[in-house]
Structure formats: C-alpha cells, structure tokens
C-alpha atoms as a PDB file:
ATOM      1  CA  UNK A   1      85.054  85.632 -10.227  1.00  0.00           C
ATOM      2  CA  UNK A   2      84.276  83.281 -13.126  1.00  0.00           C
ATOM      3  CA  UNK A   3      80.501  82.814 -13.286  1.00  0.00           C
ATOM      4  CA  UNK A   4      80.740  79.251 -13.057  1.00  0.00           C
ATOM      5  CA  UNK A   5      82.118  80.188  -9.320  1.00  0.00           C
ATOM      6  CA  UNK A   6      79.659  81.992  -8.771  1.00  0.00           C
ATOM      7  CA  UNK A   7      76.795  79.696  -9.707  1.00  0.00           C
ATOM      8  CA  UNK A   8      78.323  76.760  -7.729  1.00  0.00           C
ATOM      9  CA  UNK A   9      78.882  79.527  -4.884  1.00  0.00           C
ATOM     10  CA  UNK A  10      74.893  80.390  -4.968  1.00  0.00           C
ATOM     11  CA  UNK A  11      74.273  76.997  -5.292  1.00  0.00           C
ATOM     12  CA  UNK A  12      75.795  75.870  -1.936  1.00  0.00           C
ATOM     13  CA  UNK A  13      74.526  79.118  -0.226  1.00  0.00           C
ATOM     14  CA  UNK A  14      71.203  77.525  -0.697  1.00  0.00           C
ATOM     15  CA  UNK A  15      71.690  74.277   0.385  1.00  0.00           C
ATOM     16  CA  UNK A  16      73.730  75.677   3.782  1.00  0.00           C
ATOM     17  CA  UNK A  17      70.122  77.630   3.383  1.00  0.00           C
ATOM     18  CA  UNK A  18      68.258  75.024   3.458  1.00  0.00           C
ATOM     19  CA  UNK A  19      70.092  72.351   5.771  1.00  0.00           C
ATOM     20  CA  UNK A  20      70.105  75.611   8.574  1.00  0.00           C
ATOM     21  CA  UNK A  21      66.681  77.041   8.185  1.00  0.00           C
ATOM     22  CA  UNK A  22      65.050  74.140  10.706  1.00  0.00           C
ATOM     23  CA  UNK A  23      67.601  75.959  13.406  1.00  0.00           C
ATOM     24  CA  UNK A  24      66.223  78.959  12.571  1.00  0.00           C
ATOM     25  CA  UNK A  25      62.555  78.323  12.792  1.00  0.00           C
ATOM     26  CA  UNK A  26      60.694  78.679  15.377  1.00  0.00           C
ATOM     27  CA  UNK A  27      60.249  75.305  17.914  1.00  0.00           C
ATOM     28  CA  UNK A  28      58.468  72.434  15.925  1.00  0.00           C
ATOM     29  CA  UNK A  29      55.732  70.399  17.916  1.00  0.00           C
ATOM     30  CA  UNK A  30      56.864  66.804  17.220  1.00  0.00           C
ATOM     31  CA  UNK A  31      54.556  63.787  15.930  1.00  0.00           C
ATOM     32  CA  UNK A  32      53.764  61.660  18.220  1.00  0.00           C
ATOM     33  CA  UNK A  33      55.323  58.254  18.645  1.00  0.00           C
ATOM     34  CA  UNK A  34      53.045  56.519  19.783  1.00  0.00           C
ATOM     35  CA  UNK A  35      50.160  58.889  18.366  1.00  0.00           C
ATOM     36  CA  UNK A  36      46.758  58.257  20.505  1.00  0.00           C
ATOM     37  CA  UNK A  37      45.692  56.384  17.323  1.00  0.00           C
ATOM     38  CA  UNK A  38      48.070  54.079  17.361  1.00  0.00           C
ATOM     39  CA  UNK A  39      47.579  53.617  21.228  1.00  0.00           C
ATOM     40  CA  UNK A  40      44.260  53.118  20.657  1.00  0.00           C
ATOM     41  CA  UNK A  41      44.843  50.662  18.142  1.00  0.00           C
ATOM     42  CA  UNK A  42      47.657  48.831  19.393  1.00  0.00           C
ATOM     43  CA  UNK A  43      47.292  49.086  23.408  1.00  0.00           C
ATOM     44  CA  UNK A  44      49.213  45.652  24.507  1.00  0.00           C
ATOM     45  CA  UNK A  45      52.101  46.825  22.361  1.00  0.00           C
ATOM     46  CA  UNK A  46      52.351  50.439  25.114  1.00  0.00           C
ATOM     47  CA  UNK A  47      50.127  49.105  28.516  1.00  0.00           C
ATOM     48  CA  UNK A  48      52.468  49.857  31.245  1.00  0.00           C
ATOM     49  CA  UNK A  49      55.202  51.499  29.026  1.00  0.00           C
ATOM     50  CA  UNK A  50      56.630  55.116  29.851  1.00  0.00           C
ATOM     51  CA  UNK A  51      55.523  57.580  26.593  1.00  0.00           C
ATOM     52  CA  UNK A  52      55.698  61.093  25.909  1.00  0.00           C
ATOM     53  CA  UNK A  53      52.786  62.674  24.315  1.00  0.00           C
ATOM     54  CA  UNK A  54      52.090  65.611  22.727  1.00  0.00           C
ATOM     55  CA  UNK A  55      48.619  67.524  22.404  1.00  0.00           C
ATOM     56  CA  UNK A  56      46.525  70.119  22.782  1.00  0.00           C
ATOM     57  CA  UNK A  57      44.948  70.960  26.033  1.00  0.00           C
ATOM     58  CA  UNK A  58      41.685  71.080  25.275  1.00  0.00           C
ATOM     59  CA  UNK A  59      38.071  71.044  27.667  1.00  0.00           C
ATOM     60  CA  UNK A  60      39.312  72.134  30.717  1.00  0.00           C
ATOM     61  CA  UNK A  61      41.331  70.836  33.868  1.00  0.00           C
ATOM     62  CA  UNK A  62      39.254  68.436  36.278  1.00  0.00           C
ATOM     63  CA  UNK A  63      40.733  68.554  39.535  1.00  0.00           C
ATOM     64  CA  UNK A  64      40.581  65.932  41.753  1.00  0.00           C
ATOM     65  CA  UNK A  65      42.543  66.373  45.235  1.00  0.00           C
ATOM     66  CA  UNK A  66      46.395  66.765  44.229  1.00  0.00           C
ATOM     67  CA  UNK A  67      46.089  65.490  41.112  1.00  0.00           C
ATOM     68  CA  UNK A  68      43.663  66.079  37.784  1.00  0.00           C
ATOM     69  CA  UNK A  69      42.484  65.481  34.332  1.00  0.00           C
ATOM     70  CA  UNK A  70      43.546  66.990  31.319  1.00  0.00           C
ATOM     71  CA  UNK A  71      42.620  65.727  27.997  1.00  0.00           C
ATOM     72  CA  UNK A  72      45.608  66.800  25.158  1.00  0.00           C
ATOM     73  CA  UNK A  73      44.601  66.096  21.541  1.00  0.00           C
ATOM     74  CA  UNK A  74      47.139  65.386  18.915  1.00  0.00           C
ATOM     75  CA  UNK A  75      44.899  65.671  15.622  1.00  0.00           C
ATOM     76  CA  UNK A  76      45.201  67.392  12.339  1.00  0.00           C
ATOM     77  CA  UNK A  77      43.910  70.675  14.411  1.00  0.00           C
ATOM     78  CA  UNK A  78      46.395  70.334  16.926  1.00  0.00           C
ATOM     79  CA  UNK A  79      48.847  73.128  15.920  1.00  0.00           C
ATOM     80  CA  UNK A  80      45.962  75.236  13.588  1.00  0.00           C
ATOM     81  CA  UNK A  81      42.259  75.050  14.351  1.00  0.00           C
ATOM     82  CA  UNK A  82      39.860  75.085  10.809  1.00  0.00           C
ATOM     83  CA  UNK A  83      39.459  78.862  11.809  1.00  0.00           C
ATOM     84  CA  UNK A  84      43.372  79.714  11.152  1.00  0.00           C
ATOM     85  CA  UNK A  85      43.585  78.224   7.906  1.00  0.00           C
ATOM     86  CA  UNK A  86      43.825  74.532   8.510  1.00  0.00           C
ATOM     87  CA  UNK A  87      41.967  71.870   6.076  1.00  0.00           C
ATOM     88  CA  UNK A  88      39.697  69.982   7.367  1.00  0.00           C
ATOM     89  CA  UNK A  89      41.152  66.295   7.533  1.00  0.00           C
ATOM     90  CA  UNK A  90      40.645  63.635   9.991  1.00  0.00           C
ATOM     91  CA  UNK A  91      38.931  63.636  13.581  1.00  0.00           C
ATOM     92  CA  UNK A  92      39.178  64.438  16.895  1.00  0.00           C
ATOM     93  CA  UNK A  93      41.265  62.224  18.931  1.00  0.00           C
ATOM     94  CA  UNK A  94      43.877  62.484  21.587  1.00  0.00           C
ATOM     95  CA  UNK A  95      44.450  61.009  25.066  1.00  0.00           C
ATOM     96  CA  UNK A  96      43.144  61.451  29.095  1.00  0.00           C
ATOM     97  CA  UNK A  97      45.976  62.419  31.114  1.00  0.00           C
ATOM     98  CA  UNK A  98      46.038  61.997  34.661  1.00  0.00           C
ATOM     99  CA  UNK A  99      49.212  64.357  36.290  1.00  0.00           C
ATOM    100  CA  UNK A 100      49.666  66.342  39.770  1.00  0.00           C
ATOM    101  CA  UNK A 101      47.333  69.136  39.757  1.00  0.00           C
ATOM    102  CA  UNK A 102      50.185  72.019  40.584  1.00  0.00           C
ATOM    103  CA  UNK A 103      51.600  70.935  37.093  1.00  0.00           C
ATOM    104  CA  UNK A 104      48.422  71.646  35.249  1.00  0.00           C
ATOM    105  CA  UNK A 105      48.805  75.377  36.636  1.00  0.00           C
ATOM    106  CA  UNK A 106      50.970  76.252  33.856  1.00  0.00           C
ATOM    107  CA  UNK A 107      48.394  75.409  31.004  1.00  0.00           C
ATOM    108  CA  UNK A 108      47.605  78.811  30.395  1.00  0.00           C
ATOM    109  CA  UNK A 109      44.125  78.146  27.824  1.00  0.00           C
ATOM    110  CA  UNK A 110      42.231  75.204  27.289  1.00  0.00           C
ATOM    111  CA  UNK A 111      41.262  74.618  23.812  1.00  0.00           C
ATOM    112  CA  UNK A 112      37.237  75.487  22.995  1.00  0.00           C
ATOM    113  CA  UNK A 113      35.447  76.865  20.261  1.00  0.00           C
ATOM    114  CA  UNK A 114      36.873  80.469  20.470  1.00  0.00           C
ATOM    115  CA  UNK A 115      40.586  79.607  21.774  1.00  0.00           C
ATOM    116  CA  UNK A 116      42.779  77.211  20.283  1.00  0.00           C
ATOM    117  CA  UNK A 117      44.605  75.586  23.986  1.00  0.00           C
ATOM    118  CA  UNK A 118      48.334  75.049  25.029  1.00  0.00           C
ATOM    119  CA  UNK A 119      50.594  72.891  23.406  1.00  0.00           C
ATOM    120  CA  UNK A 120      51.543  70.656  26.014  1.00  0.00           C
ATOM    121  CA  UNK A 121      54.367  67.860  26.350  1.00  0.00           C
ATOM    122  CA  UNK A 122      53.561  65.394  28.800  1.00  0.00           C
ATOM    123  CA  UNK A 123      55.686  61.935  29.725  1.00  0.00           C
ATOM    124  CA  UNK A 124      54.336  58.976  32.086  1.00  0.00           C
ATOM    125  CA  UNK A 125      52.811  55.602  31.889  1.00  0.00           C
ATOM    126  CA  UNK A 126      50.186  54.041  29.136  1.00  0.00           C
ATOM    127  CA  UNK A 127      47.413  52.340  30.740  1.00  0.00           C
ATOM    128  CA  UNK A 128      45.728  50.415  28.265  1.00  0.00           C
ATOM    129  CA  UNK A 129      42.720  50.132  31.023  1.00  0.00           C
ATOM    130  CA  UNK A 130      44.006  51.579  34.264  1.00  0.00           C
ATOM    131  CA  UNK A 131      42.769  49.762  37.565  1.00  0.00           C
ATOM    132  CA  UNK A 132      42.863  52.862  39.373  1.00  0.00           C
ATOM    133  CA  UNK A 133      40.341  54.737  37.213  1.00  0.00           C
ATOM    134  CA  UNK A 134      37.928  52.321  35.840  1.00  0.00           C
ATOM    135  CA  UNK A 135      39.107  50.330  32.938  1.00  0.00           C
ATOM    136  CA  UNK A 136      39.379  53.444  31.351  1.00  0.00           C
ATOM    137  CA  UNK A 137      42.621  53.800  28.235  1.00  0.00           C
ATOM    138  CA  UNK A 138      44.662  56.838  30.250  1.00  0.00           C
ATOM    139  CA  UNK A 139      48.291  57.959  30.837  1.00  0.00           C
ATOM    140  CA  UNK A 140      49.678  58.693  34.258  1.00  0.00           C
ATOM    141  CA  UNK A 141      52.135  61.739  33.650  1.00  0.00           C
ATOM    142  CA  UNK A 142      54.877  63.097  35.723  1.00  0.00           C
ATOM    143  CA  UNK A 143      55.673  65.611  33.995  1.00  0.00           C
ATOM    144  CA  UNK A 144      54.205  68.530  32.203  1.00  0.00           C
ATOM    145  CA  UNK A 145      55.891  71.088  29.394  1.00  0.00           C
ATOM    146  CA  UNK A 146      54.218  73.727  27.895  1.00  0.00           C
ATOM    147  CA  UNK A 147      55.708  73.725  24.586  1.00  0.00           C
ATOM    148  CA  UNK A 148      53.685  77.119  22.836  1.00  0.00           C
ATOM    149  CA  UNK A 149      51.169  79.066  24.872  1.00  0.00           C
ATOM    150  CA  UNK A 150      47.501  79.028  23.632  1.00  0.00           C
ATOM    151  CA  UNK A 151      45.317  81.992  22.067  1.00  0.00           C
ATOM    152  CA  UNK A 152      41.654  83.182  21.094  1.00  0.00           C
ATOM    153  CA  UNK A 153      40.667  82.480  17.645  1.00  0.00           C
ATOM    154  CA  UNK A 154      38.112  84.678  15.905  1.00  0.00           C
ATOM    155  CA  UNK A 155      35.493  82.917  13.891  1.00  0.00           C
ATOM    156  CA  UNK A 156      34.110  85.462  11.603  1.00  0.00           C
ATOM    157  CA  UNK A 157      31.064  85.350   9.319  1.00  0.00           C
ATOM    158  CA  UNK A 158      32.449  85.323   6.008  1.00  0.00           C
ATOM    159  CA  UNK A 159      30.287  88.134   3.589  1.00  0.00           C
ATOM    160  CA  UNK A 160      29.113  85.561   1.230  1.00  0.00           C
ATOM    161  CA  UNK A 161      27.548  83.014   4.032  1.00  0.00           C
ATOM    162  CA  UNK A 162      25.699  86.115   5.355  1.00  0.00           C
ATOM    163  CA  UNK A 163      24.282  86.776   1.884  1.00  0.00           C
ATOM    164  CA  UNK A 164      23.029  83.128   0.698  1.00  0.00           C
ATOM    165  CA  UNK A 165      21.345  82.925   4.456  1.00  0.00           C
ATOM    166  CA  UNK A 166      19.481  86.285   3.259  1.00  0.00           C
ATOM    167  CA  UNK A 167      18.730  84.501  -0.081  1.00  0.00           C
ATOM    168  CA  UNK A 168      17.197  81.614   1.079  1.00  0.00           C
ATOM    169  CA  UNK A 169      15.427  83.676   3.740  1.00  0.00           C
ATOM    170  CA  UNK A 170      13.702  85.335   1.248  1.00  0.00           C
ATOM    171  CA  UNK A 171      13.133  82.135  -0.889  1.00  0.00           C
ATOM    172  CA  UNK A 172      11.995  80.279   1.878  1.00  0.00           C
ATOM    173  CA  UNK A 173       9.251  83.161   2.655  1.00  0.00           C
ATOM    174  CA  UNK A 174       8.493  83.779  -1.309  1.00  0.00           C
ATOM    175  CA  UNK A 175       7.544  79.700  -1.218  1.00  0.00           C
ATOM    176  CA  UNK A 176       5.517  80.490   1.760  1.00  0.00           C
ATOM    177  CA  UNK A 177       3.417  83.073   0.282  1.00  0.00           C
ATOM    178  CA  UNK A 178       2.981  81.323  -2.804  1.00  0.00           C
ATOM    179  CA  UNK A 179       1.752  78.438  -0.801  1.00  0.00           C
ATOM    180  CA  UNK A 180      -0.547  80.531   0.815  1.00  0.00           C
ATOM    181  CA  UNK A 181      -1.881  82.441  -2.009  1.00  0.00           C
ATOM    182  CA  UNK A 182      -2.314  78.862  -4.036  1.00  0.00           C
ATOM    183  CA  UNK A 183      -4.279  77.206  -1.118  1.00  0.00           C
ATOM    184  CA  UNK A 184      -7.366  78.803  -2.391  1.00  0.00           C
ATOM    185  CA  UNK A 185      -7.333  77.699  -5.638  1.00  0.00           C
ATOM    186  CA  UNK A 186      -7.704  74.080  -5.302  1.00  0.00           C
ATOM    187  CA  UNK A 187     -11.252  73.565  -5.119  1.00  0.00           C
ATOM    188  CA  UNK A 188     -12.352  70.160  -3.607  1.00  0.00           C
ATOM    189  CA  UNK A 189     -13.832  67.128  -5.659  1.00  0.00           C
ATOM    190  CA  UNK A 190     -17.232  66.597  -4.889  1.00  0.00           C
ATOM    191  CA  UNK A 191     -18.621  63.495  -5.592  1.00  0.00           C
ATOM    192  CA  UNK A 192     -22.225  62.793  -7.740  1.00  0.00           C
END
C-alpha cells in the first residue's frame, strides 16, 4: 500500500472516529430548552405550554397527599458539583416541580452538600404563576425519568488549606501577645 493510501486511510479512520464516538459515550444529559433561566426570564413565551426539563434533584422530596415537590436544578453544577472538578461559574437556579408522589420513588439521592442528586428528566406544564399553588413559577409533571443515578461526594481538606489555617493561627495569637505585652508600655498623659 502506497503511503499516500495509507495516510488518506488513517485520515478517514479518524473522522468515522470521531463522527461515532458520541454513540459510544456514555448517555449525555441534554441542555435544556427552555433552561429555568430562560423560563424565568421569558414566562408568557412557556405559561401553560408542555416542557421537558432536565435537573438535578436536589433538597429533598416534599410530599403532599399523592402528589409532591421536587426541586431539579439545571446549573453549571448540574452534572459535576465544585468538589468533582467543576469550575465555579454561574449560580444556582433550576425549577419547582410538582409530579405524583409514586414517581418521585425512583429518585434514588437528593442533591446536598455531601451527595451530588439524580439526574432527572421530567415533562409537564409551565406555570408562569400557578393558581393552584400560590402565584408561585412551577411545572406540573407527568412524568418522571431518572436519567443517571446520584452519589456521595467527598469534600476533603486539601494539605495546604490546613497549613495557612495553622499559620494564621499562630499569627493571630503572636499579634495577641504582642498586644498584650505592649499594653504596658504606653504610659498615660498627665496633664500640668
């Protein structure tokens, strides 16, 4: 084989590469369209529209006869909490979801400060400020997928943040024994 074959072969292996690694992957967690942002901004353009939104199940479920609350976030820490790596960018947002409380019972974690919470796919109705609950911005789901299962996240102290709290420990009570040993010294004025 001539090896301008077999650079134009090993060229075309990589973009079949390329083109086919998304089917390989592992299941991607879809943007949001409508994010909660832009329902937040923009609610006459979705009130009383069917949506499907994607989040993070985070809090935890609020029952409330057969049906209950779930709040799913869909911001920059959706997929990776700070903890695993991801940069810090954005805020918290995300959306109140009302849905029947049997399908909540596949939501296996709820997001806190030690486990990052289910990735869940809901569908159902925008309420830009639902009569039934208040005025409040919510979406009334019907259904309920749990696209990746949630996990604990460890939040080590890192070595170096252990070390500069000993420092200024030690600073802090150096300053305080100087200040002490100092107060003595300053005689007052007295007048003539």
């Amino acid at each position: 084989m001539s090896m301008k074959r077999l650079f134009t072969a090993a060229i075309l292996a990589a973009l079949l590469l390329l083109v086919a690694a998304p089917a390989f992957a592992a299941e991607t967690i879809p943007v949001n369209d409508p994010s909660s942002g832009t329902l937040v901004n923009k609610p006459k353009l979705y009130n009383g529209k069917r949506v499907t939104f994607t989040g993070e199940a985070i809090g935890e479920v609020m029952v409330r006869g057969g049906y209950a609350w779930v709040h799913l976030n869909d911001d920059a820490y959706m997929e990776r909490n700070v903890e695993e790596g991801a940069p810090l960018k954005g805020y918290n947002s995300g959306m109140a979801i009302w849905v029947p409380a049997d399908l909540t019972k596949q939501i296996d974690t709820y997001g806190d400060y030690k486990h990052e919470g289910s990735i869940v796919r809901i569908s159902g109705t925008f309420n830009a400020a639902c009569k039934e609950h208040g005025g409040d911005m919510d979406i009334h789901a019907d259904t309920l997928t749990v696209i990746r299962a949630g996990h604990p996240v460890s939040d080590p102290v890192p070595p170096w943040k252990a070390g500069v709290a000993v420092l200024l420990v030690a600073a802090a009570g150096g300053l305080w024994s100087l200040e002490r040993a100092t107060r003595t010294w300053v005689r007052p004025h007295r007048g003539v």
